[in-house]
Protein backbone atom coordinates (compact mmCIF):
# COMPACT_ATOMS: atom_id res chain seq x y z
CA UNK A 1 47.15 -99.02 -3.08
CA UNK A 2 43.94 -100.70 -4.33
CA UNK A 3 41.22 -98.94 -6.22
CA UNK A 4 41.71 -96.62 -9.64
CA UNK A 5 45.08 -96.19 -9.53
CA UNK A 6 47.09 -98.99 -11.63
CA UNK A 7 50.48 -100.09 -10.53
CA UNK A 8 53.72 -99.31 -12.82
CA UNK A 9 54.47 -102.60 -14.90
CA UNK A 10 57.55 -103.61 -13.50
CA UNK A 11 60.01 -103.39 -10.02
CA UNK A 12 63.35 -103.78 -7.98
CA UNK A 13 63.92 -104.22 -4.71
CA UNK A 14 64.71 -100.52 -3.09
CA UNK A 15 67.02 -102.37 0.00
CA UNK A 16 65.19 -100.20 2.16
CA UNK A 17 62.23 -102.06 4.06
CA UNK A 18 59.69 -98.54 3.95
CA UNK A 19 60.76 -97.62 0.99
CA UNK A 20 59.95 -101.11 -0.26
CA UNK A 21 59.70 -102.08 -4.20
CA UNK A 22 60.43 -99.11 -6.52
CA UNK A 23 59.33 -98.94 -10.85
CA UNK A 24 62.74 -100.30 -12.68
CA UNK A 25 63.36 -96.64 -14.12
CA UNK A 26 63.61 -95.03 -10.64
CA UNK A 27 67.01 -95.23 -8.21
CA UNK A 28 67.37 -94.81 -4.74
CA UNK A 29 69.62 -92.10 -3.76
CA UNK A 30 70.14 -89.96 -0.20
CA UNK A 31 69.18 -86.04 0.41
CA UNK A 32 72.31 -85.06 0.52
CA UNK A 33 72.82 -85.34 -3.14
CA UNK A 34 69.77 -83.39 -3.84
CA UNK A 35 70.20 -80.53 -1.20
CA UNK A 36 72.81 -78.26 1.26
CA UNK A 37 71.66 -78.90 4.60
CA UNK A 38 72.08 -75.75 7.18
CA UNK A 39 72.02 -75.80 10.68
CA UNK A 40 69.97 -73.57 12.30
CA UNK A 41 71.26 -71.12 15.36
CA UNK A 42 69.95 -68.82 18.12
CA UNK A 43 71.49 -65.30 18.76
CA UNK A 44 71.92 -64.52 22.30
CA UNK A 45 69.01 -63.42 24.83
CA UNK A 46 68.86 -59.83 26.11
CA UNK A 47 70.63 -58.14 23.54
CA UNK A 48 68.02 -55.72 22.19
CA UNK A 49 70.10 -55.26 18.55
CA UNK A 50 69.84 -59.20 17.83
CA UNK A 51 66.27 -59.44 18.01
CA UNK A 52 62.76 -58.24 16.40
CA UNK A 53 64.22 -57.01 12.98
CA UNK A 54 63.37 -57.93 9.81
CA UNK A 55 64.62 -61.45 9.40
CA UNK A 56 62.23 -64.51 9.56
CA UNK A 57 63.46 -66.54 12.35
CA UNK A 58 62.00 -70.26 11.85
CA UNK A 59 61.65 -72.71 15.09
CA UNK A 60 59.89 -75.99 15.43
CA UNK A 61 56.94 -74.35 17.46
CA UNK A 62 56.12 -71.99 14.35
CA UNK A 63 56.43 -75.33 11.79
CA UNK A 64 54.13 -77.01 13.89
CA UNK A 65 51.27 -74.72 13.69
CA UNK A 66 50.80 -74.43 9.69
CA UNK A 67 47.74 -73.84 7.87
CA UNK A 68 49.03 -75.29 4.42
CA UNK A 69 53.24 -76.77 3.22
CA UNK A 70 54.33 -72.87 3.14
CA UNK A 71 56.23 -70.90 5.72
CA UNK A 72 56.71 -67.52 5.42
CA UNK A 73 56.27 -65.63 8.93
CA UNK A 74 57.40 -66.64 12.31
CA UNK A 75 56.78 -65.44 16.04
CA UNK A 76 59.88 -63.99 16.58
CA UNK A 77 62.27 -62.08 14.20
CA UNK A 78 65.87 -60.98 14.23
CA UNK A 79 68.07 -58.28 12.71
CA UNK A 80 71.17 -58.37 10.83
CA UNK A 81 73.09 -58.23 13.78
CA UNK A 82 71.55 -61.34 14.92
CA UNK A 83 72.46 -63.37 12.16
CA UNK A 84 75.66 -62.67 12.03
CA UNK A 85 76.37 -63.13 15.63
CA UNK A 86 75.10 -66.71 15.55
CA UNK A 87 76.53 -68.04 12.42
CA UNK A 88 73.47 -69.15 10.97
CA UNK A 89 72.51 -68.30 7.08
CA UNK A 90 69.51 -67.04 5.41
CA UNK A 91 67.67 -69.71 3.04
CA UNK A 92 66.58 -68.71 -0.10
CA UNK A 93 62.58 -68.92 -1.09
CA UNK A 94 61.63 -72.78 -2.25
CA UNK A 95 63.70 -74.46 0.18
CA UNK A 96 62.56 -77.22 3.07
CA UNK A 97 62.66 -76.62 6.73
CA UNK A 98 62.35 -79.62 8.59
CA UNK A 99 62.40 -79.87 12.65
CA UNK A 100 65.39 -82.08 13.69
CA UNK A 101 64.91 -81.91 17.18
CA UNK A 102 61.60 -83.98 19.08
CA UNK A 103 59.01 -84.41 17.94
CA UNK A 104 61.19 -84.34 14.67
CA UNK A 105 59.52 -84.35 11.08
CA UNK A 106 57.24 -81.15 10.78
CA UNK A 107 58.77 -79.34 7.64
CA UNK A 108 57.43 -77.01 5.24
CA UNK A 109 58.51 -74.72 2.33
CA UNK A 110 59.84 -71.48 2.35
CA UNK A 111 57.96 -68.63 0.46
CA UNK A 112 60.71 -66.11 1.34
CA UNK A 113 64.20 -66.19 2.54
CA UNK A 114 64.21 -67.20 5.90
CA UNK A 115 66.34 -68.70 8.78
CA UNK A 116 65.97 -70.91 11.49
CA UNK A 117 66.97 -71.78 14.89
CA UNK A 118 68.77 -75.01 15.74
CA UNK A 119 65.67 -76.82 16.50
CA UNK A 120 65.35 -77.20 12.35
CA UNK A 121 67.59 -77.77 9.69
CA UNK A 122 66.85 -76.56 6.36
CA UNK A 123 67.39 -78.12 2.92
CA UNK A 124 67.99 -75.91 -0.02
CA UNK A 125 68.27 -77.20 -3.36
CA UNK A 126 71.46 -78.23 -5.12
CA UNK A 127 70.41 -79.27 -8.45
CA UNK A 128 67.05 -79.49 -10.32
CA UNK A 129 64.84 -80.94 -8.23
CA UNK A 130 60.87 -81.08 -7.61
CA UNK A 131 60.76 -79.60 -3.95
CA UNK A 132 57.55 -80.20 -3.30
CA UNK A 133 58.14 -83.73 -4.37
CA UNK A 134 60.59 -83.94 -1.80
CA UNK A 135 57.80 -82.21 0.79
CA UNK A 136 55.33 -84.91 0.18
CA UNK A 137 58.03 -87.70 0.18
CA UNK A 138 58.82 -86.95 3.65
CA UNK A 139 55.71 -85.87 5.13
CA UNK A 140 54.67 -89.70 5.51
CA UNK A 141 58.52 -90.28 6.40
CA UNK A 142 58.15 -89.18 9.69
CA UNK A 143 58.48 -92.35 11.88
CA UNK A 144 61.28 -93.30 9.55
CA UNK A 145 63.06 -90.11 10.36
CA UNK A 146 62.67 -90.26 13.84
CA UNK A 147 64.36 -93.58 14.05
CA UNK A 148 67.46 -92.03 12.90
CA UNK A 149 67.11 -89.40 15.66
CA UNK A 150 69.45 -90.04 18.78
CA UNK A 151 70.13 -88.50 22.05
CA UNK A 152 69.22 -89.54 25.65
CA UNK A 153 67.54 -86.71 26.94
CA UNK A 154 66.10 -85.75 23.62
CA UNK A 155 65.94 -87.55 20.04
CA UNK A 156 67.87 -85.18 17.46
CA UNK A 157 68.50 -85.67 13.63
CA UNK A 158 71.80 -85.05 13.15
CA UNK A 159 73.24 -83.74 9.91
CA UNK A 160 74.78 -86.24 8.57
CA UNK A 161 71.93 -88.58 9.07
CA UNK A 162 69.50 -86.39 7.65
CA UNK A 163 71.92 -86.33 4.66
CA UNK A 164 71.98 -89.81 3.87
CA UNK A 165 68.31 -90.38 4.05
CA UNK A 166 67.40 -92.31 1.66
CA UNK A 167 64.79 -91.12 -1.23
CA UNK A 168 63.74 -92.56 -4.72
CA UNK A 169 65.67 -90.42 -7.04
CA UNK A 170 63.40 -90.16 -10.50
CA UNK A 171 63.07 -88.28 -13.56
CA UNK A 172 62.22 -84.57 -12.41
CA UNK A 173 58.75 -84.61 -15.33
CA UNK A 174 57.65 -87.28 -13.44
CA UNK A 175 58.11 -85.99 -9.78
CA UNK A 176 56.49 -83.11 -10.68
CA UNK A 177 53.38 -85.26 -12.10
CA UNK A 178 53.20 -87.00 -8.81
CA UNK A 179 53.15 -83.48 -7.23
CA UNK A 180 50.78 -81.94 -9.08
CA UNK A 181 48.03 -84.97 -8.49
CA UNK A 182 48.91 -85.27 -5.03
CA UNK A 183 47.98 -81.39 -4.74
CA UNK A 184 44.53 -82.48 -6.56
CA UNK A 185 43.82 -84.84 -4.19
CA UNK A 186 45.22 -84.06 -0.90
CA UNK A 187 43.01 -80.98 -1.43
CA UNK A 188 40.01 -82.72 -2.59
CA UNK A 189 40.25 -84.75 1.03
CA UNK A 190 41.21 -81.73 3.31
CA UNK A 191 38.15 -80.16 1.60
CA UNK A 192 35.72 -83.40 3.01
CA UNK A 193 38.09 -83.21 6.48
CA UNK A 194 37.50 -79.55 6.66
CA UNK A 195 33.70 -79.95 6.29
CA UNK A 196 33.52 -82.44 9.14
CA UNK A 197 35.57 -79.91 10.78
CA UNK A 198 32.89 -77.26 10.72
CA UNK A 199 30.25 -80.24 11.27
CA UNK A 200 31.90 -80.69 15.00
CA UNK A 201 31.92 -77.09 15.73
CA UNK A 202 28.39 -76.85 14.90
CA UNK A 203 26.94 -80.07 16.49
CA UNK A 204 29.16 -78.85 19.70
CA UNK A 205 27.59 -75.52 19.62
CA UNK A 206 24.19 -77.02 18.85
CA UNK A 207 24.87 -79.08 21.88
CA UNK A 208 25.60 -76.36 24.26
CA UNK A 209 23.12 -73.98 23.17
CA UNK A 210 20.32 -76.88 23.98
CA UNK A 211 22.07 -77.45 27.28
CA UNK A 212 22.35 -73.70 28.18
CA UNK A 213 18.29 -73.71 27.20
CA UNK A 214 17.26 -76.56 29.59
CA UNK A 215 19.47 -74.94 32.66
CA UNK A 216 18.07 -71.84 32.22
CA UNK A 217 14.88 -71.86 30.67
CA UNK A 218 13.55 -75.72 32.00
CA UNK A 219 12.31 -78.54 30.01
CA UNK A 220 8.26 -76.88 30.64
CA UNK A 221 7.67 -75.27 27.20
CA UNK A 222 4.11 -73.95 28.51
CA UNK A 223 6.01 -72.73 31.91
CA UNK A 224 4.69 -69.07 33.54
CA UNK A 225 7.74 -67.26 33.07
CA UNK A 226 9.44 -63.99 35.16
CA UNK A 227 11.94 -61.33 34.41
CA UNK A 228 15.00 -63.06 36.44
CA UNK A 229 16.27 -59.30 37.12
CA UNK A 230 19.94 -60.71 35.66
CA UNK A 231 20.96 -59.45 32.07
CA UNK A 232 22.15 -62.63 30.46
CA UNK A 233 19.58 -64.71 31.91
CA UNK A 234 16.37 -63.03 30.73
CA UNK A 235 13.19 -64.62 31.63
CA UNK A 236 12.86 -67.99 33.92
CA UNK A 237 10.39 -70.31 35.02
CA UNK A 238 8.03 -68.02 37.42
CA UNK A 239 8.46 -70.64 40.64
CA UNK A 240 12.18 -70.76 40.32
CA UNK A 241 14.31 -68.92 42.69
CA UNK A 242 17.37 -66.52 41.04
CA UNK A 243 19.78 -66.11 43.91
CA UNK A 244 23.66 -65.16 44.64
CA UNK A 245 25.65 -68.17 44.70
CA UNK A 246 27.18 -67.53 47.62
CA UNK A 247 23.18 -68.43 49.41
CA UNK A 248 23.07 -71.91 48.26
CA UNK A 249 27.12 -72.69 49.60
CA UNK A 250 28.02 -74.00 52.82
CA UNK A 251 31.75 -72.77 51.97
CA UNK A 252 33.75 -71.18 49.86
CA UNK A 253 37.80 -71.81 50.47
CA UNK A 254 40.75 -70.47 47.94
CA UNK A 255 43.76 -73.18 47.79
CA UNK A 256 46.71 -72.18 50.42
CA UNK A 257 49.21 -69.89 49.30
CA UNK A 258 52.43 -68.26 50.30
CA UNK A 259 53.87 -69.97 53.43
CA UNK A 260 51.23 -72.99 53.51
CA UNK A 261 52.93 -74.45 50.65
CA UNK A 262 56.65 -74.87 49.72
CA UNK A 263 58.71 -76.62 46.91
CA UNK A 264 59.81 -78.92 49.57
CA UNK A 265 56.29 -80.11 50.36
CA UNK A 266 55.91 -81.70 47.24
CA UNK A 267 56.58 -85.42 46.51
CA UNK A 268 55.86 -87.88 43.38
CA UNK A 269 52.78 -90.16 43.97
CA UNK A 270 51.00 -88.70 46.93
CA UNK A 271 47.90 -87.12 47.42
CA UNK A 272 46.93 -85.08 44.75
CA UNK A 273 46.79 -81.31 44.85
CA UNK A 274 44.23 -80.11 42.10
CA UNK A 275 45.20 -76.69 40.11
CA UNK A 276 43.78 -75.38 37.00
CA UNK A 277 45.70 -77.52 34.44
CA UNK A 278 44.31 -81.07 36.14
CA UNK A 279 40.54 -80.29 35.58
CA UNK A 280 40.00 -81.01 31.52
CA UNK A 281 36.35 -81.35 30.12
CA UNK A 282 34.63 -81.25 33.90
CA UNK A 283 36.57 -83.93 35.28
CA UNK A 284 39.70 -84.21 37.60
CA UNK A 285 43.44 -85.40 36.02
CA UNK A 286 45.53 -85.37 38.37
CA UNK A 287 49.48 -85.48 38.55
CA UNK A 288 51.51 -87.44 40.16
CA UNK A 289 54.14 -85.29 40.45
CA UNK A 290 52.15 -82.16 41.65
CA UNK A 291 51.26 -83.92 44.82
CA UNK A 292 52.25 -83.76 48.65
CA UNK A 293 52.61 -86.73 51.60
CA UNK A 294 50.47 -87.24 54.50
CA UNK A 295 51.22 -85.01 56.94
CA UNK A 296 51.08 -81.96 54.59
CA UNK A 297 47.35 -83.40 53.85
CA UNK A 298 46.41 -82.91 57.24
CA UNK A 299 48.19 -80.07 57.99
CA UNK A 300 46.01 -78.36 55.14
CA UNK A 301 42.86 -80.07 56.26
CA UNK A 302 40.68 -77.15 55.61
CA UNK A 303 41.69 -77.69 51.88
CA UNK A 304 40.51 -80.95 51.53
CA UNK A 305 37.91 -81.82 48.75
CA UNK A 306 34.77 -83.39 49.68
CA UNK A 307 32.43 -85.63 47.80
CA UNK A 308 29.98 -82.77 45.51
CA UNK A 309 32.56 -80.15 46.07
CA UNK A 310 32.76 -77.98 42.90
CA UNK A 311 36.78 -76.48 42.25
CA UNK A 312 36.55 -74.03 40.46
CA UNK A 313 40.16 -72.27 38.34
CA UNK A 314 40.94 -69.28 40.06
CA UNK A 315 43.06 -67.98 37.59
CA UNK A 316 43.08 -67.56 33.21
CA UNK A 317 40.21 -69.15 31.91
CA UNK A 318 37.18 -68.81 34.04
CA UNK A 319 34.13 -71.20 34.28
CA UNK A 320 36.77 -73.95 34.14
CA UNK A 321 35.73 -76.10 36.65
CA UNK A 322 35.27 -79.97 37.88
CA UNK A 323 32.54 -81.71 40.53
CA UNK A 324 34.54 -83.88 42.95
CA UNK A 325 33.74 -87.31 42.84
CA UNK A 326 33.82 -90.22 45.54
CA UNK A 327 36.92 -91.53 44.34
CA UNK A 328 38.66 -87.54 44.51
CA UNK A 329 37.92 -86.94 48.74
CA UNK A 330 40.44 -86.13 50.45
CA UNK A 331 42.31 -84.59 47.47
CA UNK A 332 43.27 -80.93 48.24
CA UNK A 333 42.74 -77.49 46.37
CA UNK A 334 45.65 -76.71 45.03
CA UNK A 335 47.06 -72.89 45.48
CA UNK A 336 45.48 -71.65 41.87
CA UNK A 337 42.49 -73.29 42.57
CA UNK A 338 38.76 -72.63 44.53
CA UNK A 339 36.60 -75.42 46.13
CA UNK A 340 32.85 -74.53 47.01
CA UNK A 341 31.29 -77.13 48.82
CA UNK A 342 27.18 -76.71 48.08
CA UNK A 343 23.85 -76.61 50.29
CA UNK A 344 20.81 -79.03 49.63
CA UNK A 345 19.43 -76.78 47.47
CA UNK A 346 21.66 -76.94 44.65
CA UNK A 347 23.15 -80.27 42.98
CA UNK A 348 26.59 -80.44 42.28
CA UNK A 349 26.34 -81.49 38.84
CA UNK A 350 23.16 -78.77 38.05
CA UNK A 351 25.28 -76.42 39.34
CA UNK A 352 28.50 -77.46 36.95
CA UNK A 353 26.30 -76.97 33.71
CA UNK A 354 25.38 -73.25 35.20
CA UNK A 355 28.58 -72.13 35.87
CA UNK A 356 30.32 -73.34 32.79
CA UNK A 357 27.55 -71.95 30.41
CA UNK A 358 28.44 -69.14 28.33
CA UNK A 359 26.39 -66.71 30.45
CA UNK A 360 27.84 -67.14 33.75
CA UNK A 361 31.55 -67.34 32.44
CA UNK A 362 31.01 -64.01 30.93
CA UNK A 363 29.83 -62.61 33.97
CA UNK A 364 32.75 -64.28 36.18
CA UNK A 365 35.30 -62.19 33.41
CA UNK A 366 33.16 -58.84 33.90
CA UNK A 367 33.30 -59.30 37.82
CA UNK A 368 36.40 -60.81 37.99
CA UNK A 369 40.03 -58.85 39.72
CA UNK A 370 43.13 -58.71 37.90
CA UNK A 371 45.18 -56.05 35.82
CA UNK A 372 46.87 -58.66 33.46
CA UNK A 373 44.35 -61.66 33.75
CA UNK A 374 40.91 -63.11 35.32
CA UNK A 375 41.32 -64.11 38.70
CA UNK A 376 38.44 -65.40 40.39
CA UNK A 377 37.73 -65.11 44.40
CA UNK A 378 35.25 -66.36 46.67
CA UNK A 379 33.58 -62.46 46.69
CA UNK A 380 33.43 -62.68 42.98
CA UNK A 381 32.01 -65.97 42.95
CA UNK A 382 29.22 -65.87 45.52
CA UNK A 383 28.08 -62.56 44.05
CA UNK A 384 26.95 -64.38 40.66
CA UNK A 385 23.10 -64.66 40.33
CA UNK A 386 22.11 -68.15 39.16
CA UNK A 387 18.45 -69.92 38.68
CA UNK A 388 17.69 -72.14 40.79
CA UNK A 389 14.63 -74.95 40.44
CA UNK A 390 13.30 -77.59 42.68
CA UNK A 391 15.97 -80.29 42.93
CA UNK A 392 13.31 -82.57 41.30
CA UNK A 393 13.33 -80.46 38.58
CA UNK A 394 17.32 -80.27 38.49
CA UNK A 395 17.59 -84.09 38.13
CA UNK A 396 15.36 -83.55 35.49
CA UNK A 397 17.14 -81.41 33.35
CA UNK A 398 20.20 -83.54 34.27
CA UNK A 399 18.39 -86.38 32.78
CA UNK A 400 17.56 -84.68 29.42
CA UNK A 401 20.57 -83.18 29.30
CA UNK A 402 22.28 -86.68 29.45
CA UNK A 403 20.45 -87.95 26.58
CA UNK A 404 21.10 -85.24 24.39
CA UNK A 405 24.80 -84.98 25.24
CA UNK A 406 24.97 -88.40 24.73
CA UNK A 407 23.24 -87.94 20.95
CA UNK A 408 25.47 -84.95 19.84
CA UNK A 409 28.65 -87.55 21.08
CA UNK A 410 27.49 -90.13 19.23
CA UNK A 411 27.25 -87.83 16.05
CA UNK A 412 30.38 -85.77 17.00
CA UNK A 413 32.31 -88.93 17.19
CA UNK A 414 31.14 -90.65 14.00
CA UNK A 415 32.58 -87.24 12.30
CA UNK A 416 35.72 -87.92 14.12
CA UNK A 417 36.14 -91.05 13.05
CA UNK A 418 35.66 -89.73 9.35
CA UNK A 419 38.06 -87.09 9.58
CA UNK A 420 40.59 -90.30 10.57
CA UNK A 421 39.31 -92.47 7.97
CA UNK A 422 40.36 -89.61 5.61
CA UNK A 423 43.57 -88.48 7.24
CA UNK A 424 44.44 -92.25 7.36
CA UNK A 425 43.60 -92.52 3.78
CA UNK A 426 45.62 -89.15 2.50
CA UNK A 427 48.77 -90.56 4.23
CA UNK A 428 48.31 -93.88 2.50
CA UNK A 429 47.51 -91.94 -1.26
CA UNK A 430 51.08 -89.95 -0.55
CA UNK A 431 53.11 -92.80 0.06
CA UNK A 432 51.99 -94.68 -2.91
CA UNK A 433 52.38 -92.20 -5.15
CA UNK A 434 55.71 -90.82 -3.85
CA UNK A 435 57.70 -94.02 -3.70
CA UNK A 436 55.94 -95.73 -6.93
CA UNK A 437 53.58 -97.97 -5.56
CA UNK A 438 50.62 -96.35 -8.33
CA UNK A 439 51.51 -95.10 -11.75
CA UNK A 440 50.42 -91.47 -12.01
CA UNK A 441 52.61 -90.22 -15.28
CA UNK A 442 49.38 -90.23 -17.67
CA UNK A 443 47.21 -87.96 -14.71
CA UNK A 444 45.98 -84.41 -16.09
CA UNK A 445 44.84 -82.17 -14.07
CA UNK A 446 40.87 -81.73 -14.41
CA UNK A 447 39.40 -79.04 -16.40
CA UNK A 448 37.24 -76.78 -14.54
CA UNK A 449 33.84 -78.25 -15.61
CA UNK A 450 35.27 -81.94 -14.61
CA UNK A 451 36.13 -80.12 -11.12
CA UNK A 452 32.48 -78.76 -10.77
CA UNK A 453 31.47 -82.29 -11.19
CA UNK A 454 33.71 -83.71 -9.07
CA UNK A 455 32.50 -81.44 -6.38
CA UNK A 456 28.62 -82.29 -6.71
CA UNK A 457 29.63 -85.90 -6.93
């Protein structure tokens, strides 16, 4: 790695191609010499006196969501009981938990004695060894580790491959050196990542509140404005009309349900039924597998979608919805979904910014029926009171709206490519330092008026 950072004066070949050169001092040796790797387990379902005790039970899913390299709490929990019955053993505090089944490579520490399922395997120390070393070594090791993985259906990391990964095996002074810069200036660069971070949440919400303005407000700054009579939407334009939904549809039809769709009916590669989970950021995604022939298309004819149709989820998060495009008709609503095919009066994509602003999707979760979760109906839906201007006026606001989206994009994505820029260049500081590549053994830590500097650089 290029830049400050000077090289050690002299190499040997490793053997091992990503490991590549290593400083003459340092060997290579494999985990296994270093650490006792334990399987993970899983007591069984349904027995009450197994589960939600006191023990931290670790599985891939909770190593995957970490805020920083320490795990100490996990969604589920089991007792005593539970442990025994499944084999498994506790970990002491300061060991590594790695996930050996796919996507395999997440790993953390432990901060207190913990177990795991058999999704992870966990390394615990043998002899004295810098663990967090060890932690940084194989966060950038993940491809490597995953070409040991085998299986057909799924790639797992057995134990005895995990044990003779290879690792550069180096005075322990020196590993912990290497750790202590790399915690410098990993958090130095999740610092800058995190601020373009909070840049993206703010341009996004910049970006919708200016939207949410022009659909409800207009683009007419010197505009006569009315009481709209709704609570969220305050004052409008005084020529624009407020009205129920339901008066500027020509129909509203929920997906079929029950006996108008069976398991049966479905096939791989036909025409496209449209639930929730295939409309993402306003457009359509479908699935090829959630899909039905011919004949079940025209047997549910009166579900087809039509060019300007709005489908709408009927069920979890509401607002989520897609306009139907030219390319989409004769797609059908599938059974979790609505379709509401519009009048003149209102423009599909007009009507898309309404009922996905922040005002309209909390009314739609006020109004909506359901004990356990939102479900949206076509009584629920019509009743919503939206603003309504002169179509001119809508393609207006489209217009303007376009331009500034496309603005806040351009800005979002130049932060995005930042935070990559950085990520890329964390991963790339890690594996230098870990396997030799810079010479770190003279790095001090800063004092805290060199960190105040370093901060207002």
């Amino acid at each position: 790695m290029s830049g400050k950072y000077q090289a050690y004066p002299e190499y040997k070949d490793s053997g091992v191609e990503w490991v590549g050169n290593l400083p003459v001092a340092w060997d290579l040796s494999k985990l296994k010499h270093m650490f006792s790797i334990i399987n993970g387990s899983t007591p069984k379902s349904g027995i009450s006196t197994y589960w939600d005790g006191n023990i931290t039970w670790v599985t891939p899913a909770d190593l995957s969501k970490l805020p920083n390299f320490q795990i100490g709490a996990s969604v589920r929990t089991i007792t005593e009981d539970g442990l025994n019955s499944c084999g498994t053993t506790i970990v002491p505090s300061g060991s590594l938990v790695l996930s050996s089944r796919a996507p395999i490579g997440s790993l953390a520490v432990t901060s207190v004695p913990l177990c795991t399922n058999q999704g992870c395997k966990s390394l615990v120390v043998r002899e004295s060894v810098c663990v967090k070393y060890v932690y940084y070594y194989l966060s950038v090791m993940k491809e490597q580790l995953n070409l040991f993985g085998r299986g057909t259906t799924f790639l797992e990391l057995s134990t005895d491959d995990l044990g003779n990964f290879p690792i550069p095996l180096l005075a322990q002074a020196e590993s912990e050196n290497i750790a202590k810069f790399l915690d410098h200036e990993t958090a130095k660069i999740d610092t800058l990542i995190e601020k373009q971070q909070q840049l993206i949440k703010l341009l996004k919400e910049k970006r919708q509140a200016v939207i949410s303005h022009a659909v409800t407000k207009g683009l007419n700054p010197q505009a006569s404005m009315k009481d709209s009579g709704v609570e969220w939407l305050g004052e409008v334009p005084e020529h624009w009309v407020v009205a129920q939904l339901k008066f500027n549809t020509k129909l509203m039809q929920t997906g079929p349900f029950g006996s108008q769709l069976h398991a049966e009916d479905y096939v791989e590669g036909g025409v496209p039924l449209i639930n929730p989970a295939h409309m993402i950021n306003g457009e359509i995604v479908p699935d090829p597998q959630v899909s039905v022939d011919a004949d079940t298309q025209d047997r549910l004819s009166r579900h087809k979608l039509a060019e300007g149709d709005i489908i709408f989820a009927r069920r979890g998060e509401l607002g989520r919805c897609a306009v139907v495009t030219d390319q989409q008709v004769g797609w059908l609503c599938g059974t979790g979904s609505l379709k509401a095919s519009l009048n003149e009066r209102l423009t599909p994509e007009y009507a898309y910014l309404l009922i996905t602003s922040d005002g309209v999707v909390a009314e739609l979760s006020l109004e909506s029926k359901g004990s356990t979760m939102d479900n949206l109906n076509t009584e629920t839906l019509g009743k919503i009171r939206t603003p309504v201007p002169p179509v001119h006026e809508q393609r207006a606001i489209l217009a303007y709206v376009d331009e500034v989206s496309g603005k806040y994009k351009q800005l979002v994505d130049m932060a995005e490519n930042a935070i990559e820029l950085m990520k890329e260049r964390r991963t790339a500081l890690i594996s230098s330092a870990v396997t030799g590549k810079i010479d770190v053994r003279n790095w001090q830590a800063p004092t805290s008026q060199q960190q105040a500097l370093e901060q207002t650089a």
